[in-house]
PDB file of N, CA and C in Angstrom:
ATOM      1  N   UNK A   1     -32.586  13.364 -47.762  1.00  0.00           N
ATOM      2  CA  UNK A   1     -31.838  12.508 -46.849  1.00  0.00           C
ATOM      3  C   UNK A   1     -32.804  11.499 -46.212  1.00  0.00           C
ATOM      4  N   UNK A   2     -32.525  10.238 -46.086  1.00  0.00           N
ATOM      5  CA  UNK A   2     -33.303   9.199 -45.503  1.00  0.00           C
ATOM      6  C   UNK A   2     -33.895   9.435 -44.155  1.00  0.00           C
ATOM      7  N   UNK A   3     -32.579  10.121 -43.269  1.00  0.00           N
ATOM      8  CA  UNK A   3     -33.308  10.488 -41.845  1.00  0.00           C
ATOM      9  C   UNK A   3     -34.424  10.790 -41.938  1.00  0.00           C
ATOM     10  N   UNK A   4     -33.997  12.379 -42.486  1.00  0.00           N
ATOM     11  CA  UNK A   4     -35.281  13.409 -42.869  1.00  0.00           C
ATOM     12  C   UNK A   4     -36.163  12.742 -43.128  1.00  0.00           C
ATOM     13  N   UNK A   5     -36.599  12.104 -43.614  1.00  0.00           N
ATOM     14  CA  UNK A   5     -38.175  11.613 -44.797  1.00  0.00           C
ATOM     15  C   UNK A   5     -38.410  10.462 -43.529  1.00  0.00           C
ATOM     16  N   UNK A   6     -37.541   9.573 -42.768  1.00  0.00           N
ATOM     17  CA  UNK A   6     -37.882   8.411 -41.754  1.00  0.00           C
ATOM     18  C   UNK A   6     -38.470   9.358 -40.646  1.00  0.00           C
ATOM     19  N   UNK A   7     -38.219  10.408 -40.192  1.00  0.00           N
ATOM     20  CA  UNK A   7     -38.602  11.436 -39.277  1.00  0.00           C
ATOM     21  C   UNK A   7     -39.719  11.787 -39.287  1.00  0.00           C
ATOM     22  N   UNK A   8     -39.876  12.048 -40.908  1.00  0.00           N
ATOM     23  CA  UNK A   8     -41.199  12.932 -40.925  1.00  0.00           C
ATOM     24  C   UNK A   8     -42.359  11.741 -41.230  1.00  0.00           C
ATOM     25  N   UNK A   9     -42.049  10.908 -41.930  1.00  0.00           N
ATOM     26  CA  UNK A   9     -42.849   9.771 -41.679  1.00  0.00           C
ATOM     27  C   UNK A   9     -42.979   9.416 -40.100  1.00  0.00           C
ATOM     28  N   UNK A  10     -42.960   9.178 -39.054  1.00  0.00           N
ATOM     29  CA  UNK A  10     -42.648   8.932 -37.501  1.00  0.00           C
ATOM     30  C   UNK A  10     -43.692   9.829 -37.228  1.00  0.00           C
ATOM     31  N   UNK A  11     -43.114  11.115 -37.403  1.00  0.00           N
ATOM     32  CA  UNK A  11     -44.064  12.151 -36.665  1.00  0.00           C
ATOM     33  C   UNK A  11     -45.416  12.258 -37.315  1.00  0.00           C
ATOM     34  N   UNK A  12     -45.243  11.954 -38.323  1.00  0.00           N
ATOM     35  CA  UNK A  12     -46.865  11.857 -38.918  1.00  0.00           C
ATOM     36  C   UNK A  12     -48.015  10.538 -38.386  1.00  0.00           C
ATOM     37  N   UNK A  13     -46.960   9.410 -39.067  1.00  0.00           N
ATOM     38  CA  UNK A  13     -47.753   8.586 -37.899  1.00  0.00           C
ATOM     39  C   UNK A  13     -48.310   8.090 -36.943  1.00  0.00           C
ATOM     40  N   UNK A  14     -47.405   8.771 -36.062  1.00  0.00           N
ATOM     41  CA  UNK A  14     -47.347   8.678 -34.511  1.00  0.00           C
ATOM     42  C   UNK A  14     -47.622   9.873 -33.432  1.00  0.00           C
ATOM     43  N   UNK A  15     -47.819  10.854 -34.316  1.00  0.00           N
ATOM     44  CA  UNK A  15     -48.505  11.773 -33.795  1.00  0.00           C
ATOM     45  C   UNK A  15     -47.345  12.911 -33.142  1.00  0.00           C
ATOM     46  N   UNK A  16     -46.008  12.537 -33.136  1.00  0.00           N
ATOM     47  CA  UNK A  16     -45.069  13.180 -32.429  1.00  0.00           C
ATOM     48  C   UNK A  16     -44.494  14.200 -32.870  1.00  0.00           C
ATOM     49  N   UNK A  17     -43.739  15.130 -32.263  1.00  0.00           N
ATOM     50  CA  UNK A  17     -43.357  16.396 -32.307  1.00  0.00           C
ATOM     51  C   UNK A  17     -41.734  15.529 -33.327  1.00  0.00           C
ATOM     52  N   UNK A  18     -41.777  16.298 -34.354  1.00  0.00           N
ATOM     53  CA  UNK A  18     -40.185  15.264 -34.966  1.00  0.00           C
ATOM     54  C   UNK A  18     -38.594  15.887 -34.316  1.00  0.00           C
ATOM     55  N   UNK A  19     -39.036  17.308 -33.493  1.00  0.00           N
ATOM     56  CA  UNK A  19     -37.702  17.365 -32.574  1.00  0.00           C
ATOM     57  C   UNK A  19     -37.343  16.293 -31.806  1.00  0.00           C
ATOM     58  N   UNK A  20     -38.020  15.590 -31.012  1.00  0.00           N
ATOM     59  CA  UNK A  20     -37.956  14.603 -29.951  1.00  0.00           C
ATOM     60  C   UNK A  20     -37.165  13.223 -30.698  1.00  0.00           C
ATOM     61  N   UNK A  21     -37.338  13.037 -32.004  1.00  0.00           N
ATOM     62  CA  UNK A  21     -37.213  12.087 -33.076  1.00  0.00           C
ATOM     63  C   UNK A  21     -35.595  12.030 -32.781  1.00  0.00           C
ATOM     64  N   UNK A  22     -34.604  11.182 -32.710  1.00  0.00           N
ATOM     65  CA  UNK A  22     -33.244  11.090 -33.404  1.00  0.00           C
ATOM     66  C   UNK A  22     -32.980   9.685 -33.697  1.00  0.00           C
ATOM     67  N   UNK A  23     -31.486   9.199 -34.266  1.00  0.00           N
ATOM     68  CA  UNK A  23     -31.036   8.152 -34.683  1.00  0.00           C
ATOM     69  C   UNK A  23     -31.531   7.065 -33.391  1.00  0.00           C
ATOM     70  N   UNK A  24     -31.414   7.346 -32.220  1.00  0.00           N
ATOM     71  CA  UNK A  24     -31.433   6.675 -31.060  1.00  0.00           C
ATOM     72  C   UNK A  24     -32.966   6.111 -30.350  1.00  0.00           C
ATOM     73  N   UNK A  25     -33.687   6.653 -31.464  1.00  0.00           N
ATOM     74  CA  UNK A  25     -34.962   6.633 -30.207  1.00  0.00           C
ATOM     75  C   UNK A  25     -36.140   5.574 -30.929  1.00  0.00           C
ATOM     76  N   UNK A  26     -35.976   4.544 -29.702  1.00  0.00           N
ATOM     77  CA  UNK A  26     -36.874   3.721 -30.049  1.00  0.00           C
ATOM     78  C   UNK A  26     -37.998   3.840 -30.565  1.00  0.00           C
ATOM     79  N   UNK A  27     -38.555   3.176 -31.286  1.00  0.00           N
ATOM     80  CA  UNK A  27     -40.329   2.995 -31.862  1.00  0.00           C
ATOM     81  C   UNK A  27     -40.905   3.007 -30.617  1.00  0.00           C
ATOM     82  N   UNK A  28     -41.061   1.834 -29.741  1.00  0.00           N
ATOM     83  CA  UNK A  28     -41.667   1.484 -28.374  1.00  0.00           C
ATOM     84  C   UNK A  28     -41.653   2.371 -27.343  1.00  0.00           C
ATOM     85  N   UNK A  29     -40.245   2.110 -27.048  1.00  0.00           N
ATOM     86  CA  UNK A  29     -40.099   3.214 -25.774  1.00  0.00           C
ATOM     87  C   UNK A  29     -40.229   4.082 -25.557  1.00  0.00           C
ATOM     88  N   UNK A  30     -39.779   5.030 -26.850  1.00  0.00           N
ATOM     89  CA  UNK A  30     -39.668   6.418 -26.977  1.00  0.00           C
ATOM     90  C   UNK A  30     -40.699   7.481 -27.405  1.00  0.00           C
ATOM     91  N   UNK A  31     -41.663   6.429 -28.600  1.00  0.00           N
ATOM     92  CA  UNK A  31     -42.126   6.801 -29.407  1.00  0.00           C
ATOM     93  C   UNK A  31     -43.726   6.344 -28.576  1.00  0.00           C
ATOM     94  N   UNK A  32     -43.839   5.268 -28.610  1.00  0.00           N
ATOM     95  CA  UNK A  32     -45.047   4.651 -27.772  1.00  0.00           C
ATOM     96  C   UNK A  32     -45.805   4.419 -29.210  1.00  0.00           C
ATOM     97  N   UNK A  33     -44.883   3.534 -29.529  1.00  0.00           N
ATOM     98  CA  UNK A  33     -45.573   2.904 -31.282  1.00  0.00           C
ATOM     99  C   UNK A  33     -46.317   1.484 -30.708  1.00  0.00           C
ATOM    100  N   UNK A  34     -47.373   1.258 -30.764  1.00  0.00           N
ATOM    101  CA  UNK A  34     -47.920  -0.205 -30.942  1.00  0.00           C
ATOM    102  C   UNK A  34     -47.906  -0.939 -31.902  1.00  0.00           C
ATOM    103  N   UNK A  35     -47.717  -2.335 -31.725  1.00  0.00           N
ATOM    104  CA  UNK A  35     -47.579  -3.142 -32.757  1.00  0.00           C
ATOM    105  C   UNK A  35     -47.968  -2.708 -33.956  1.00  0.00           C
ATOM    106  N   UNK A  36     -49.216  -2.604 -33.775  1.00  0.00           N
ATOM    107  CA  UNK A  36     -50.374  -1.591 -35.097  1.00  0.00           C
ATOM    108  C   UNK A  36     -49.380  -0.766 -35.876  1.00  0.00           C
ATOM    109  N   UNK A  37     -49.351  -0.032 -34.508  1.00  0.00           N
ATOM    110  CA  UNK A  37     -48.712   1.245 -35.296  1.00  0.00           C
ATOM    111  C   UNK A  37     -47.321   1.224 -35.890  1.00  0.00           C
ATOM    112  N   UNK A  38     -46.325   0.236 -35.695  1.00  0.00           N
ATOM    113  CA  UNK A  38     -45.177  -0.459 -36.323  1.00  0.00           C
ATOM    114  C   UNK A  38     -45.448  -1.164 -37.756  1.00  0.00           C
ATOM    115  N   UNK A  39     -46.634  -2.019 -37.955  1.00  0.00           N
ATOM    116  CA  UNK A  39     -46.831  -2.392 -39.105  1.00  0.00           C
ATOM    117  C   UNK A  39     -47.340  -0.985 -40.058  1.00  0.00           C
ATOM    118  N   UNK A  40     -47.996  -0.285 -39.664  1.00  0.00           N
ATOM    119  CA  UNK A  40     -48.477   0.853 -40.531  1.00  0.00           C
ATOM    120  C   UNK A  40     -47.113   1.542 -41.354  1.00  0.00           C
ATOM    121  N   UNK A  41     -46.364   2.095 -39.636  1.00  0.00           N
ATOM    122  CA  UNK A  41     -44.726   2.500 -40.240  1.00  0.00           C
ATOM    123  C   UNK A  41     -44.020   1.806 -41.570  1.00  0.00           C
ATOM    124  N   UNK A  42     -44.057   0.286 -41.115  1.00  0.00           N
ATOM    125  CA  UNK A  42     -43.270  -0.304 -42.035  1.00  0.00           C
ATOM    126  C   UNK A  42     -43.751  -0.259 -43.679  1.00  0.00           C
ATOM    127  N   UNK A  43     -45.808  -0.472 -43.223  1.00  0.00           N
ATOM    128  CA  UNK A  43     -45.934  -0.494 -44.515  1.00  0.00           C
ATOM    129  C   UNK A  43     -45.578   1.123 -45.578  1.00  0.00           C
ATOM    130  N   UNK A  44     -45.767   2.380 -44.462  1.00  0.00           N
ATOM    131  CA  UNK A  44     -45.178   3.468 -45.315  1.00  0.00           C
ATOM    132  C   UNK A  44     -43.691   3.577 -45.674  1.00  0.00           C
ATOM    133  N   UNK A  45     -43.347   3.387 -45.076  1.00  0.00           N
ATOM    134  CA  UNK A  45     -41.305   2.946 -45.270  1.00  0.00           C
ATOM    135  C   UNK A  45     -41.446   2.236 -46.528  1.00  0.00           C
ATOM    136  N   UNK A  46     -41.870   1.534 -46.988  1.00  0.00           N
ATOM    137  CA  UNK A  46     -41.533   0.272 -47.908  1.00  0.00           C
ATOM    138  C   UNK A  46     -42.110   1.156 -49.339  1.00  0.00           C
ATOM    139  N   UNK A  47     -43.524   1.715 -49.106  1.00  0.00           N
ATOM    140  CA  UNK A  47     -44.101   2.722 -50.120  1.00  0.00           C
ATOM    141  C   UNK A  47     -42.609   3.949 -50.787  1.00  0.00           C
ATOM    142  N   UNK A  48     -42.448   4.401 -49.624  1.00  0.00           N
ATOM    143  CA  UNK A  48     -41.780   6.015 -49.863  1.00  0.00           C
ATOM    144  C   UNK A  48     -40.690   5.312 -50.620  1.00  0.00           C
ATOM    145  N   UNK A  49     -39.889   4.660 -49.591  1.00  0.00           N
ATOM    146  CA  UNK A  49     -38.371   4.129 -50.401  1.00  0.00           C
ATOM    147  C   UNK A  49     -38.195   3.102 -51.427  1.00  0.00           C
ATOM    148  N   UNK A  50     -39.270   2.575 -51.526  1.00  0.00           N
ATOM    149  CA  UNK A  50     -39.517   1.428 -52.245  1.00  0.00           C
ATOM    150  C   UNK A  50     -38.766  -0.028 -52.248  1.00  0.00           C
ATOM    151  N   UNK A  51     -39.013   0.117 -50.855  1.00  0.00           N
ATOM    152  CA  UNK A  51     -37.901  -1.168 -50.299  1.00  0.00           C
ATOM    153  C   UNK A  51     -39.097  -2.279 -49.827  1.00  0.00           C
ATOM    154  N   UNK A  52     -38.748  -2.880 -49.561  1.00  0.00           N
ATOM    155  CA  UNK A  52     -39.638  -4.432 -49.012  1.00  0.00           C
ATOM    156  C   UNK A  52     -39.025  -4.901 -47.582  1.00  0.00           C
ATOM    157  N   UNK A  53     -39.362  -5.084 -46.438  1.00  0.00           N
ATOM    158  CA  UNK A  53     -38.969  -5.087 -45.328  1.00  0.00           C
ATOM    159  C   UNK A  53     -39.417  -6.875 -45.245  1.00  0.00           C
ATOM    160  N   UNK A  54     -38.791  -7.792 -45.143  1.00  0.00           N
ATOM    161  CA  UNK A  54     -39.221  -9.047 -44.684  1.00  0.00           C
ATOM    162  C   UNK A  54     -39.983  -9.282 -43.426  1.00  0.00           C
ATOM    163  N   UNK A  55     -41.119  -9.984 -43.572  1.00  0.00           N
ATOM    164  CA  UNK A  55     -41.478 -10.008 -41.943  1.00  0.00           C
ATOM    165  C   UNK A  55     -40.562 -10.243 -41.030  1.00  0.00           C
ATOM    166  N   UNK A  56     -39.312 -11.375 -40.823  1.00  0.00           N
ATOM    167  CA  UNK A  56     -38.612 -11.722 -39.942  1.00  0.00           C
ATOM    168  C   UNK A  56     -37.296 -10.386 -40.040  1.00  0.00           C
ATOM    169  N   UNK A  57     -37.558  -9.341 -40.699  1.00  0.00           N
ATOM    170  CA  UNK A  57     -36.427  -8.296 -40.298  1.00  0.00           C
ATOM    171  C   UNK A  57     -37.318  -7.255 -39.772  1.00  0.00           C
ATOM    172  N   UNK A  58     -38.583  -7.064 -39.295  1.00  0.00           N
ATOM    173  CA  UNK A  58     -39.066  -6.299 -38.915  1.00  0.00           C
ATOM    174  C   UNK A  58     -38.826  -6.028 -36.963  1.00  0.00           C
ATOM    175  N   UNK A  59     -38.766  -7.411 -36.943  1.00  0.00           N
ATOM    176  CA  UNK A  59     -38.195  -7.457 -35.168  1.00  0.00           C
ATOM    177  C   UNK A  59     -37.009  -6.984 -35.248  1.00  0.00           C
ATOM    178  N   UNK A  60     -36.263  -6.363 -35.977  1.00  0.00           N
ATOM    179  CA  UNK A  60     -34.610  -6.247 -35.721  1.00  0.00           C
ATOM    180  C   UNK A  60     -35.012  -4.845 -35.809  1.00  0.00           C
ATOM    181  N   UNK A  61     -36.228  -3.991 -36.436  1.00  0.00           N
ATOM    182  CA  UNK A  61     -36.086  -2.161 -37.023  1.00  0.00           C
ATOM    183  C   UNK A  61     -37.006  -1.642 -35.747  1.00  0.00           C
ATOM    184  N   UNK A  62     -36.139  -1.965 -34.582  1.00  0.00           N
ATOM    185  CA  UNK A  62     -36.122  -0.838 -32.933  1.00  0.00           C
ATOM    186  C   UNK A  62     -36.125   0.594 -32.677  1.00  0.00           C
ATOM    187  N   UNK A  63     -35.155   0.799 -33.957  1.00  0.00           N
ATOM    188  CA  UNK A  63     -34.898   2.493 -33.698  1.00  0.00           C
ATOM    189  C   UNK A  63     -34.717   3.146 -34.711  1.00  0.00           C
ATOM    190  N   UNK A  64     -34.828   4.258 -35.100  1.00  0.00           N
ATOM    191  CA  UNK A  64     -35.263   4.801 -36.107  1.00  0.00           C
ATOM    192  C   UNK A  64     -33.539   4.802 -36.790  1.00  0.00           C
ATOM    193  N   UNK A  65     -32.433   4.502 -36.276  1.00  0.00           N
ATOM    194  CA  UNK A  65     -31.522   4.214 -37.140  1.00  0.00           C
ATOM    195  C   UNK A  65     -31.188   3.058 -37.864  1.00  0.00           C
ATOM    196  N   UNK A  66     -31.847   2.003 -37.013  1.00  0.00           N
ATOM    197  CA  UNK A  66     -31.850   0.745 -37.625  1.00  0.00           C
ATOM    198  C   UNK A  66     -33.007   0.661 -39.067  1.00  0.00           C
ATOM    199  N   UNK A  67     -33.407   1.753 -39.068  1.00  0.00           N
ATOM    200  CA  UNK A  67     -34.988   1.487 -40.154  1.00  0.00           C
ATOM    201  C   UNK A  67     -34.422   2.176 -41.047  1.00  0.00           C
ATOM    202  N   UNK A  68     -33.060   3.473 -40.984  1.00  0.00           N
ATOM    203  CA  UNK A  68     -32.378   4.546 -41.445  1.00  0.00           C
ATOM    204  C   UNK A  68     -31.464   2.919 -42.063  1.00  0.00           C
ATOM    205  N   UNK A  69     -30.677   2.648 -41.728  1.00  0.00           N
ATOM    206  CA  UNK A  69     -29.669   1.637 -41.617  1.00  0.00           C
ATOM    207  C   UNK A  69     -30.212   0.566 -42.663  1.00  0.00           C
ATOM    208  N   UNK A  70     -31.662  -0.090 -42.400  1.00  0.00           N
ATOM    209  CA  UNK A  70     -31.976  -1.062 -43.339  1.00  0.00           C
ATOM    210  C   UNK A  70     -32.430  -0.435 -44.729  1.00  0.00           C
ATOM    211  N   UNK A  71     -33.084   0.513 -44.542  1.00  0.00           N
ATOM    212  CA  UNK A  71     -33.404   1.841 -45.843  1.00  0.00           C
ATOM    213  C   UNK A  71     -32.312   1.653 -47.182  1.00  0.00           C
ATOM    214  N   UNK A  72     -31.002   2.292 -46.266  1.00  0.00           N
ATOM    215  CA  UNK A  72     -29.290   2.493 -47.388  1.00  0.00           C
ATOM    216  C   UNK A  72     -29.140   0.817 -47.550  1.00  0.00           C
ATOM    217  N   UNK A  73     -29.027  -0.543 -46.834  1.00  0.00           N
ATOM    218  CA  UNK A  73     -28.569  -1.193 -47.249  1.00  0.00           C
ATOM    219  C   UNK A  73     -29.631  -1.803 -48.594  1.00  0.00           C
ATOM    220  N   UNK A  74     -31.254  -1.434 -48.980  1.00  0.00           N
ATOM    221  CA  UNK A  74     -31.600  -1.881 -49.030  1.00  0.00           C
ATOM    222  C   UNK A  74     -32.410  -1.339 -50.716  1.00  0.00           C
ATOM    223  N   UNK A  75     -31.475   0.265 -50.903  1.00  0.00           N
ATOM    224  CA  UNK A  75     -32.524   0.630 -52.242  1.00  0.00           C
ATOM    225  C   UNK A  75     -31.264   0.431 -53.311  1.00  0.00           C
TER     226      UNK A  75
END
């Protein structure tokens, strides 16, 4: 399932516990992702699923459902 694998990617990166993780929870706010650490995300997202994230759609992937969300519209 996409969640699953966007989750466990998150918590690996970011160092976080992946209970805390849901559809709702920001990169920034929630997560305390830095820019850095948003491009790293994206570049593993794009590896695993084999999707390509445009730079100008990267400001729109806030929350881990929107990154869930661009994932399905996008393999």
């Amino acid at each position: 399932m996409v969640l699953d694998k966007v989750i466990e990617i998150l918590a690996d990166q970011l160092s976080v516990d992946p209970s805390i993780i849901n559809e709702d929870s920001n990169l920034v706010d929630d997560l305390d992702a830095d820019s850095l650490a948003v491009i790293d995300l994206i570049m593993c997202i794009e590896d695993e699923f084999n999707v390509e994230v445009p730079d100008e759609e990267v400001e729109n992937l806030k929350t881990v459902g929107a990154i869930v969300q661009f994932i399905e519209n996008h393999q």
